[in-house]
N, C-alpha and C. Protein backbone atom coordinates (compact mmCIF):
# COMPACT_ATOMS: atom_id res chain seq x y z
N UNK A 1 -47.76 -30.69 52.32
CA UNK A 1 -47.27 -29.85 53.38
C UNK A 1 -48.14 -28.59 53.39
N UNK A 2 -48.72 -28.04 54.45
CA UNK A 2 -49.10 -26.80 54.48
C UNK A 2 -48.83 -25.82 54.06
N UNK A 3 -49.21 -24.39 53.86
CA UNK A 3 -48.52 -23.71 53.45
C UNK A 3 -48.11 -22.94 54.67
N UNK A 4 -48.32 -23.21 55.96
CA UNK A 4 -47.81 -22.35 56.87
C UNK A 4 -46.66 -23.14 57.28
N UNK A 5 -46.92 -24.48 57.21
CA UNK A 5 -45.60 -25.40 57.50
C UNK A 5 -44.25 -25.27 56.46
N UNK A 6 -44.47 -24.93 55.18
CA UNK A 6 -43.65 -24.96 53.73
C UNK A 6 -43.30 -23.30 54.27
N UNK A 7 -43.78 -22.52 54.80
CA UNK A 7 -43.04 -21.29 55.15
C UNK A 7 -42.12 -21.13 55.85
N UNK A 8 -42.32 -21.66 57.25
CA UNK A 8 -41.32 -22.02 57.83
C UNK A 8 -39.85 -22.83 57.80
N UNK A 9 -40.62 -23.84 56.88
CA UNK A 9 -39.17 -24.17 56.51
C UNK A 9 -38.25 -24.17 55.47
N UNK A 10 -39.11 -22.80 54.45
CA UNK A 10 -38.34 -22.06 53.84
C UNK A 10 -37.65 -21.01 54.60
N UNK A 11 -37.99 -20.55 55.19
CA UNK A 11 -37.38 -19.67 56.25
C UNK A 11 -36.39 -20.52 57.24
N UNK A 12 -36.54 -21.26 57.42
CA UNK A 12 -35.03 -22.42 58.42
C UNK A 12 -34.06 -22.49 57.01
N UNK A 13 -34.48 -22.69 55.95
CA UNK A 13 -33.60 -23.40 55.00
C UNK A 13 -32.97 -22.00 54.80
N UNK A 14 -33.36 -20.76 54.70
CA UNK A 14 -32.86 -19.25 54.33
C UNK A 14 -32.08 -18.76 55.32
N UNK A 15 -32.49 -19.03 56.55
CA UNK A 15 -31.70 -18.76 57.51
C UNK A 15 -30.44 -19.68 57.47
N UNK A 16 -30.30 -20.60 57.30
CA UNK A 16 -29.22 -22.06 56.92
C UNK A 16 -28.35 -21.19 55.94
N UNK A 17 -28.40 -20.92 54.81
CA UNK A 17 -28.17 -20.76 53.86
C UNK A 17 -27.00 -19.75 54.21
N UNK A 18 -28.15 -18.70 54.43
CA UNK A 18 -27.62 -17.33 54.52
C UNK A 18 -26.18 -17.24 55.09
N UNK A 19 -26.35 -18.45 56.90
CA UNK A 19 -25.28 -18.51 57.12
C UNK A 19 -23.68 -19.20 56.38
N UNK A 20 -24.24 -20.32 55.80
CA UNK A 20 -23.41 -21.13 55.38
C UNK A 20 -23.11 -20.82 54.27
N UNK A 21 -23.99 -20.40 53.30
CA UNK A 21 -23.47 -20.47 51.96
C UNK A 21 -23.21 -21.18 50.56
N UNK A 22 -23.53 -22.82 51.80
CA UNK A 22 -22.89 -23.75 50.70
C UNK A 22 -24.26 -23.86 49.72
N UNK A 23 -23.26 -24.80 48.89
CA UNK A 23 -24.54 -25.17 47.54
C UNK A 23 -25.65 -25.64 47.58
N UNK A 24 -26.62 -25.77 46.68
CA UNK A 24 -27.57 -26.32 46.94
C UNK A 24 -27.25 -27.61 46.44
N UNK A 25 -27.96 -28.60 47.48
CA UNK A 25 -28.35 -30.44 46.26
C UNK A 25 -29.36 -30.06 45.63
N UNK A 26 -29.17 -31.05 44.55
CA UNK A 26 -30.84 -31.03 43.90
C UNK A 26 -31.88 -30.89 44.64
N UNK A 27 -32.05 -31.92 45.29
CA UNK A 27 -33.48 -32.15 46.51
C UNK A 27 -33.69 -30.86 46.99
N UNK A 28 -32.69 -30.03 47.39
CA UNK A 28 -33.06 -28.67 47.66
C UNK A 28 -33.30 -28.21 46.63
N UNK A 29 -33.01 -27.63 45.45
CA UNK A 29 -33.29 -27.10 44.41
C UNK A 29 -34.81 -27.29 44.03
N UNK A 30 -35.14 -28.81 43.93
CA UNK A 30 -36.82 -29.47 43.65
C UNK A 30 -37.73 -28.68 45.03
N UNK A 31 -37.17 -28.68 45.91
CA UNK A 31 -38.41 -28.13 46.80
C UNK A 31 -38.37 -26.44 46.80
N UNK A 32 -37.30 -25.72 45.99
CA UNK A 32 -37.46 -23.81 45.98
C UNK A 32 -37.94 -23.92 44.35
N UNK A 33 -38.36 -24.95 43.39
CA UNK A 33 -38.00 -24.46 42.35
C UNK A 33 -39.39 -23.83 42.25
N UNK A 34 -40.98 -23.53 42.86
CA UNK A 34 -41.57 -22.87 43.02
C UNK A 34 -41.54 -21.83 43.07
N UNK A 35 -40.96 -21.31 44.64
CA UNK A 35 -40.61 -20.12 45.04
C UNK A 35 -39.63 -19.40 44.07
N UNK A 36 -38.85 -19.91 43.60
CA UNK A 36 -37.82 -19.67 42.19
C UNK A 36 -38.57 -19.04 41.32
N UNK A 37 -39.79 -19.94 40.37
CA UNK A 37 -39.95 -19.42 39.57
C UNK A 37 -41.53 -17.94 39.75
N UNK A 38 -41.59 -18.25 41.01
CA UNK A 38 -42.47 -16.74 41.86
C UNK A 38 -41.84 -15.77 41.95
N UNK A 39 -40.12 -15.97 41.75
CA UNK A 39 -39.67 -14.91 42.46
C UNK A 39 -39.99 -14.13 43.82
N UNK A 40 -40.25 -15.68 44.41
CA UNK A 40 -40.21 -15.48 45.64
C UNK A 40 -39.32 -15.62 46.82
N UNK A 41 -37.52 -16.12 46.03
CA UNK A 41 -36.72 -16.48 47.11
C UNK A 41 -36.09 -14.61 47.39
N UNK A 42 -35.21 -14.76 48.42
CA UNK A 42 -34.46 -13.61 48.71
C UNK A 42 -32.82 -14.02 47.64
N UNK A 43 -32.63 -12.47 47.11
CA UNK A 43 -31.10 -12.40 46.08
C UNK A 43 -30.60 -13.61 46.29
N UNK A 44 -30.03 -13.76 47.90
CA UNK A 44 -28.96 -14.77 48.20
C UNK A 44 -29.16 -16.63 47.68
N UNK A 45 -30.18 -16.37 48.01
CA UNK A 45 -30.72 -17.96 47.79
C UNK A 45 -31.18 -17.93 46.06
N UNK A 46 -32.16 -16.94 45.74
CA UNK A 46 -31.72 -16.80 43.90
C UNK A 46 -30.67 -17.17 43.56
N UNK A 47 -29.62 -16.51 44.19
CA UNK A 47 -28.16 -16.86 43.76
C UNK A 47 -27.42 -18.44 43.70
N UNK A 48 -27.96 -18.95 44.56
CA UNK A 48 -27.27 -20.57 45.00
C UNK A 48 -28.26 -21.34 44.53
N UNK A 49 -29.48 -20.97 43.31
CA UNK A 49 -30.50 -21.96 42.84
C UNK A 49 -29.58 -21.11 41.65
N UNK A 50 -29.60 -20.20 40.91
CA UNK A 50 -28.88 -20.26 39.29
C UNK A 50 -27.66 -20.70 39.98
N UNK A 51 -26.41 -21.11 40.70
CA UNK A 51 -25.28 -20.95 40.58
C UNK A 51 -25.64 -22.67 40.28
N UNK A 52 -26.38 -23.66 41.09
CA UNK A 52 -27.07 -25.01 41.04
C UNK A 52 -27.42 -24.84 39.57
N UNK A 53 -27.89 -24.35 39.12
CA UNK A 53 -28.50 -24.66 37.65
C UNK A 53 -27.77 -24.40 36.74
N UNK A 54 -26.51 -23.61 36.91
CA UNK A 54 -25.56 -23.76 36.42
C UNK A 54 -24.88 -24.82 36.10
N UNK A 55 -24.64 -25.63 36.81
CA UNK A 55 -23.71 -26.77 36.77
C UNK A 55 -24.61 -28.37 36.78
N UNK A 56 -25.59 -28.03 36.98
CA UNK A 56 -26.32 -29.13 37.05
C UNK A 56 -27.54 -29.22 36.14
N UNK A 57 -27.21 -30.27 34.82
CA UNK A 57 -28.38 -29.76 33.79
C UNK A 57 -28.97 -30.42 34.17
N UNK A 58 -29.51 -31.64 34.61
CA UNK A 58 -30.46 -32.64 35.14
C UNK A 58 -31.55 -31.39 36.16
N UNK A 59 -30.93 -30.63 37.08
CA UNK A 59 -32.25 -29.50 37.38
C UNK A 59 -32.32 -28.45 36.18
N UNK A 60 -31.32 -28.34 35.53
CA UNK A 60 -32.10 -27.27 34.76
C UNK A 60 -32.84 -28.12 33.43
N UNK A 61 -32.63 -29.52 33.52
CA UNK A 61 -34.19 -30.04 32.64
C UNK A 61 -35.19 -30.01 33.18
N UNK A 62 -35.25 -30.52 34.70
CA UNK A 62 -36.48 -30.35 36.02
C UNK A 62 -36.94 -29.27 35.82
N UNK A 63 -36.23 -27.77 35.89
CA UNK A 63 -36.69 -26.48 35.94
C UNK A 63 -37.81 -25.83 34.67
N UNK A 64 -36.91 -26.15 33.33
CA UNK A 64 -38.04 -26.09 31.82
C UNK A 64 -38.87 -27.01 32.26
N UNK A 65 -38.85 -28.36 32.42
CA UNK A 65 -39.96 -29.02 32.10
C UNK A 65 -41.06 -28.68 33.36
N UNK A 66 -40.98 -27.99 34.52
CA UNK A 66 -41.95 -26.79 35.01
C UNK A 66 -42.36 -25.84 34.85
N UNK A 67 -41.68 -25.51 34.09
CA UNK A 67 -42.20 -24.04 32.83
C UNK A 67 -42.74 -24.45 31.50
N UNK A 68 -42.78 -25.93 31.09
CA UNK A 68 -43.77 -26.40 30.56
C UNK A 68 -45.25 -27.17 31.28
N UNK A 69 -44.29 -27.32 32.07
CA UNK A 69 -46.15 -27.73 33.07
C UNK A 69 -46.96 -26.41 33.15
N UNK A 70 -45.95 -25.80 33.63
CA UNK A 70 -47.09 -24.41 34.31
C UNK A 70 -47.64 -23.84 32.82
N UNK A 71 -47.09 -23.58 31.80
CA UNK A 71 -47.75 -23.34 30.91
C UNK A 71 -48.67 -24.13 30.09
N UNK A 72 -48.58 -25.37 30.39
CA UNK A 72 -49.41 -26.22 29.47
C UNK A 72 -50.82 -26.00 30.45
N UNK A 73 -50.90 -26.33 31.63
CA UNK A 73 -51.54 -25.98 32.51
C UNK A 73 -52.55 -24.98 32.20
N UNK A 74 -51.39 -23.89 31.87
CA UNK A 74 -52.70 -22.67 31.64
C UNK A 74 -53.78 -22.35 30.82
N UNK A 75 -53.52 -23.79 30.04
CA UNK A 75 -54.52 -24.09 28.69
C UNK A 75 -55.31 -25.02 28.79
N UNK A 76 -55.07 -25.15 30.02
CA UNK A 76 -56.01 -26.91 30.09
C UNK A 76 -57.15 -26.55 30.79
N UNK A 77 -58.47 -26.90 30.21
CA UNK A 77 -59.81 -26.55 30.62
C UNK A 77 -60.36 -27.88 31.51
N UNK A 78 -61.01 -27.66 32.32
CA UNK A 78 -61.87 -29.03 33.16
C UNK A 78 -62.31 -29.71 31.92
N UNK A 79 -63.46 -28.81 31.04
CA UNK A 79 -64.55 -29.77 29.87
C UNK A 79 -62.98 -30.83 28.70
N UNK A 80 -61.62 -30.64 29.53
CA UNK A 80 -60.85 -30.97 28.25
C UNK A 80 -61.02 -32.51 29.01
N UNK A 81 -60.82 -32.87 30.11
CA UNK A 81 -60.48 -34.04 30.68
C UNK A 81 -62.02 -35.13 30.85
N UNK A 82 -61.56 -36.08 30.74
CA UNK A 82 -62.22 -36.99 30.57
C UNK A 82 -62.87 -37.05 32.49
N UNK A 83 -64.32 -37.84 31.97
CA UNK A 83 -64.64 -37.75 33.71
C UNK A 83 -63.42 -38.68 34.67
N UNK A 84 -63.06 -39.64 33.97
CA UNK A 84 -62.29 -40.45 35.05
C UNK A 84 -60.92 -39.64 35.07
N UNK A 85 -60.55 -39.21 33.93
CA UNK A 85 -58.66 -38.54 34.36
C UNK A 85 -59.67 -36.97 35.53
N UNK A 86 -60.23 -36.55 34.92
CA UNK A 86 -60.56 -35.68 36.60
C UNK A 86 -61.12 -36.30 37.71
N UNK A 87 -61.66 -37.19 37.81
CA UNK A 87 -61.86 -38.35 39.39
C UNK A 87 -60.36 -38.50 39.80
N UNK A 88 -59.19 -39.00 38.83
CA UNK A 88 -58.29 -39.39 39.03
C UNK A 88 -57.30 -38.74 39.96
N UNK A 89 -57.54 -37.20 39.11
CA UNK A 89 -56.79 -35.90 39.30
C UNK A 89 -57.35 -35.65 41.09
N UNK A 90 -58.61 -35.39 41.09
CA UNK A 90 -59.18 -34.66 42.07
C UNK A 90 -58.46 -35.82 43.68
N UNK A 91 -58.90 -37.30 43.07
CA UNK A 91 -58.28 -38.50 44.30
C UNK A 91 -57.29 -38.23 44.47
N UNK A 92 -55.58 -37.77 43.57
CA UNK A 92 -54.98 -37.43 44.17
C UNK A 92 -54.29 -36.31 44.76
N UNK A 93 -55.27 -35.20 44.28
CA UNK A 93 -54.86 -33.99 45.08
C UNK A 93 -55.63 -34.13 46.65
N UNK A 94 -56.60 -34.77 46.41
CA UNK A 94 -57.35 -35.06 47.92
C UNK A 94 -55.94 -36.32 48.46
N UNK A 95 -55.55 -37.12 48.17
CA UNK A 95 -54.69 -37.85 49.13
C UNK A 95 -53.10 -37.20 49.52
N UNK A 96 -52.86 -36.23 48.53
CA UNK A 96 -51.30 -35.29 48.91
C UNK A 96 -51.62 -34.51 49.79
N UNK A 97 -53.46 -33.56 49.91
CA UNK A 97 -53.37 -33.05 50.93
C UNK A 97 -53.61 -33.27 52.47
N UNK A 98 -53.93 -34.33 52.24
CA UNK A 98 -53.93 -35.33 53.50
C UNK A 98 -52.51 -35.88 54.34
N UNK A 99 -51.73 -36.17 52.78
CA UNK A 99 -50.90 -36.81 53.36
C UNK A 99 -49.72 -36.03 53.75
């Protein structure tokens, strides 16, 4: 998804929210848990992703084990990967942004 397209419909989903209130599903939770951990949602919607992670440990295993990606991540050098796991890597970041 774009990032001008992923704005917008964080902004439909905020505007949604704002009005309604109700909880989040997971599936919603998996697509803010970015913006979550940017501290990039607004209070209200912060609020209805911890009140979700509250009660739902299956996202709050989803949530650590992205705070272990992102940190393992930050240690991982190109010269670490083998030529084919980076061919591998690069094919499918070239076919997600396509697709």
């Amino acid at each position: 998804m774009s990032e001008r397209r992923t704005r917008r419909w964080l902004a439909r989903l905020f505007r949604r929210g704002a009005k309604q209130q109700e909880p989040l599903a997971c599936r919603e939770l998996v697509e803010l848990v970015t913006a979550y951990l940017e501290r990039a949602l607004p209070p209200a919607d912060r609020a209805r992703v911890e009140a979700h992670l509250a009660a739902c440990p299956h996202c709050t295993r989803y949530l650590e084990q992205m705070r272990q990606t992102i940190a393992a991540t930050g240690k991982l050098h190109e010269d670490d990967l083998s030529p084919a796991a980076r061919d591998a890597l690069l094919a499918a970041f070239r076919g997600w942004k396509s697709g």
